[in-house]
Protein backbone atom coordinates (compact mmCIF):
# COMPACT_ATOMS: atom_id res chain seq x y z
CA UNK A 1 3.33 -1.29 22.60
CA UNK A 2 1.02 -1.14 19.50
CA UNK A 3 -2.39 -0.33 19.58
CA UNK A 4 -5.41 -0.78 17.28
CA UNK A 5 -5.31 3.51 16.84
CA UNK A 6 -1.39 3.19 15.63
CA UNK A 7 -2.67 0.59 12.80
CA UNK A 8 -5.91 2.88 11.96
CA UNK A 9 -3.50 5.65 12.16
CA UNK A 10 -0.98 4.16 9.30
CA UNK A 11 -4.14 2.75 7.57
CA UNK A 12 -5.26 6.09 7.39
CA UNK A 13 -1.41 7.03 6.30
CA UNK A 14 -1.36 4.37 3.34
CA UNK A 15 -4.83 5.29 1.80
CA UNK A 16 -3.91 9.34 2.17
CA UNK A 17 -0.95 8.51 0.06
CA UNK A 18 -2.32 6.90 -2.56
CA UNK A 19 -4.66 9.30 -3.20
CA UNK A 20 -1.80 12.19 -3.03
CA UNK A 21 0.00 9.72 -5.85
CA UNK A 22 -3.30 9.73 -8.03
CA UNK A 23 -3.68 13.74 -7.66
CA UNK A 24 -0.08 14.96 -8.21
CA UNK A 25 -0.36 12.71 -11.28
CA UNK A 26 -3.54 13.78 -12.55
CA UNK A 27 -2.85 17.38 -11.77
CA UNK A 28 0.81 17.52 -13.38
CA UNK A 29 2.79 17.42 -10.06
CA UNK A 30 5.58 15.55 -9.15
CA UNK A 31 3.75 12.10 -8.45
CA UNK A 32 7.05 10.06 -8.91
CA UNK A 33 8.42 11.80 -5.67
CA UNK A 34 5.14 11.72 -3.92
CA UNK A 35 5.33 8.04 -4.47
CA UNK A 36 9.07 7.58 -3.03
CA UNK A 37 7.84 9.55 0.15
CA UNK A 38 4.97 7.02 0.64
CA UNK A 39 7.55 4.17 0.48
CA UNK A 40 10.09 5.64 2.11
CA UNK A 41 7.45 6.77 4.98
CA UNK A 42 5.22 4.18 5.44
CA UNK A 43 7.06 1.07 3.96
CA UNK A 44 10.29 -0.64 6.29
CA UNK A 45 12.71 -1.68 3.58
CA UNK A 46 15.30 0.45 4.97
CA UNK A 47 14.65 -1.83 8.57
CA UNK A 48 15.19 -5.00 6.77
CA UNK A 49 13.34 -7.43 4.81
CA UNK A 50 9.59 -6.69 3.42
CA UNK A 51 7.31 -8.60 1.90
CA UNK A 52 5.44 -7.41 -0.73
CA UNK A 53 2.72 -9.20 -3.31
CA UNK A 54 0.93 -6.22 -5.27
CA UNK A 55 -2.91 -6.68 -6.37
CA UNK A 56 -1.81 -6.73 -9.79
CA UNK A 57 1.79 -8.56 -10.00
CA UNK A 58 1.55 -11.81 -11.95
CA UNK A 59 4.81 -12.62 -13.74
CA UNK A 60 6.71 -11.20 -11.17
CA UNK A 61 4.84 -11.41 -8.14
CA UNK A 62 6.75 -9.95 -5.77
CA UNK A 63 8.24 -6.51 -4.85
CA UNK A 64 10.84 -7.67 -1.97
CA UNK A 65 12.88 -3.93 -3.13
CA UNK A 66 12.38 -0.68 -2.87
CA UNK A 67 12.40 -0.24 -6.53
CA UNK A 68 9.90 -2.91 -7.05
CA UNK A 69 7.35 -0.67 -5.06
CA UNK A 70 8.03 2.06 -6.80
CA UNK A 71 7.64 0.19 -10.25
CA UNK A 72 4.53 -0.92 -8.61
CA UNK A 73 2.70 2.18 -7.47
CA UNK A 74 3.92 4.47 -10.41
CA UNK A 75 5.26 2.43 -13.22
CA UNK A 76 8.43 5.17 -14.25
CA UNK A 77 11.49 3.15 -13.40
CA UNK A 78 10.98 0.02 -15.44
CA UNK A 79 11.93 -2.23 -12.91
CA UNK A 80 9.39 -4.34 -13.62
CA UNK A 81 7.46 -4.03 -17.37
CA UNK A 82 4.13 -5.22 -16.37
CA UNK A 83 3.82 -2.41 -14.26
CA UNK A 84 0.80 -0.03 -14.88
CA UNK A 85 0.64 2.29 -11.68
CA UNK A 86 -1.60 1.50 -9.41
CA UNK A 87 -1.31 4.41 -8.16
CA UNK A 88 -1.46 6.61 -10.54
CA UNK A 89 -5.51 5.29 -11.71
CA UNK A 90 -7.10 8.38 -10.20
CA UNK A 91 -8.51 6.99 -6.82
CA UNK A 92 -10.32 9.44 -5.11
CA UNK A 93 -10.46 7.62 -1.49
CA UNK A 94 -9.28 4.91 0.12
CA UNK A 95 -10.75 2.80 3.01
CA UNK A 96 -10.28 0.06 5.16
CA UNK A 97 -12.57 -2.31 6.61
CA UNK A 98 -10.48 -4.71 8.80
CA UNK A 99 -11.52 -8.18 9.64
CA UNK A 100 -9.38 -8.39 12.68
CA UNK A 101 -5.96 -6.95 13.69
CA UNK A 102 -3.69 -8.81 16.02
CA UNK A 103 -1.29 -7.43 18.01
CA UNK A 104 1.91 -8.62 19.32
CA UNK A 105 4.25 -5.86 21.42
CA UNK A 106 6.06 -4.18 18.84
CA UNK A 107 4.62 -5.96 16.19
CA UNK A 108 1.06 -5.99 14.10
CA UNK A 109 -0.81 -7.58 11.70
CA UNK A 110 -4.27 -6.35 9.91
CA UNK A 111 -6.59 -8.31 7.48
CA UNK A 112 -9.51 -7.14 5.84
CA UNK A 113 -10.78 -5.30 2.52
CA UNK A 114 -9.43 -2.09 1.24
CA UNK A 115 -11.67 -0.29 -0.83
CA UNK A 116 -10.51 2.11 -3.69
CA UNK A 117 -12.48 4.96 -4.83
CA UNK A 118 -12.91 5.79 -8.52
CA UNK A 119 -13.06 9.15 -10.02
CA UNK A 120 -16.48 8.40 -11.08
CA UNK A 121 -17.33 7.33 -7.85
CA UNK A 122 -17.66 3.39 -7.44
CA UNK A 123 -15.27 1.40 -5.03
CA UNK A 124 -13.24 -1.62 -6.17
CA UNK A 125 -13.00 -4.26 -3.50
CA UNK A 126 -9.37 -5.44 -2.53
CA UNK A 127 -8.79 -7.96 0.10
CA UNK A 128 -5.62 -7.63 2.05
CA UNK A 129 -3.06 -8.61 4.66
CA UNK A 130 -0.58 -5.99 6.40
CA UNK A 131 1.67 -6.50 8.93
CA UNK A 132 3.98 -3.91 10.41
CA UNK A 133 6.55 -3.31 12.85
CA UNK A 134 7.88 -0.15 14.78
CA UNK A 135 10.42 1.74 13.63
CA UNK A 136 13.26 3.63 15.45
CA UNK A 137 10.97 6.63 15.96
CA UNK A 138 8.00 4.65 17.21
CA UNK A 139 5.90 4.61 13.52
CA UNK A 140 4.01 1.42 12.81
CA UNK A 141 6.08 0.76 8.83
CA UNK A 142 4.66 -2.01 6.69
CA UNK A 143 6.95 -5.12 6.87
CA UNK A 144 4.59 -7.72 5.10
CA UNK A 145 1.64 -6.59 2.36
CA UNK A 146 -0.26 -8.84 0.55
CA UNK A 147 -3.69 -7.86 -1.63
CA UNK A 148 -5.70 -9.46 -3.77
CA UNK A 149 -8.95 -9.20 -5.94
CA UNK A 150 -11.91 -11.46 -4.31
CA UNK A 151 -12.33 -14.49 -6.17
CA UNK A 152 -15.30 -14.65 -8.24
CA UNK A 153 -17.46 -17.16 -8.78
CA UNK A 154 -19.78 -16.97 -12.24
């Protein structure tokens, strides 16, 4: 059974890797393989199907592969050539405040905002939508992600 700890938990997970993306990059590490981990850890596309719509995807909105992702968060396999690395923009910290998190047996889903620190120390807003599922060795993996900017009105 999932509980609200296990999502906090891979919330916590997700944010931790991000930032370990944006410091083995800025630092000269290997932030290409610290990316694959994060996927490969936290992500379930070796379960089955995941759903994937990046912050920043427009002309091809969705990352349904593993190699997607990775074009996604680092921008080095060329998968996809509107690809900047999101990861790789020097966040500092990442946090979530969730709306609500529902919880189904095995099976979870969060909404909320993320919000992503910059090296010079202001947050960008994100909203999202996670939903995960438990894996063979009882680890909440993210099966569905969605984010997006809030709309503004001016």
């Amino acid at each position: 059974m999932v509980t609200i700890a296990d999502v906090e938990k891979a919330q916590q997970a997700w944010g931790d890797g991000i930032v370990a993306i944006a410091t083995a990059h800025s630092s000269g590490m290997d932030y290409v393989e610290r990316a694959r981990h994060h996927i490969k850890s936290l992500y379930a596309y070796d379960i089955g199907t995941v759903l994937f719509k990046p912050t920043f995807a427009a002309k091809e909105q969705f990352r349904s592969t593993f190699e997607g992702a990775l074009s996604y968060f680092v921008a080095e396999n060329g998968v996809c050539p509107e690809d900047n690395g999101f990861a790789i923009k020097n966040w500092t910290n990442v946090r979530f405040e969730n709306e609500d998190i529902v919880i189904n047996g095995t099976t979870a889903m969060a909404m909320g905002n993320y919000f992503f620190t910059t090296s010079e120390g202001e947050e960008v807003k994100v909203e999202f939508s996670f939903g995960y599922i438990v894996d063979s060795s009882g680890d909440l993996r993210i099966h569905l992600h969605h984010s997006s900017m809030p709309v503004s009105i001016d």
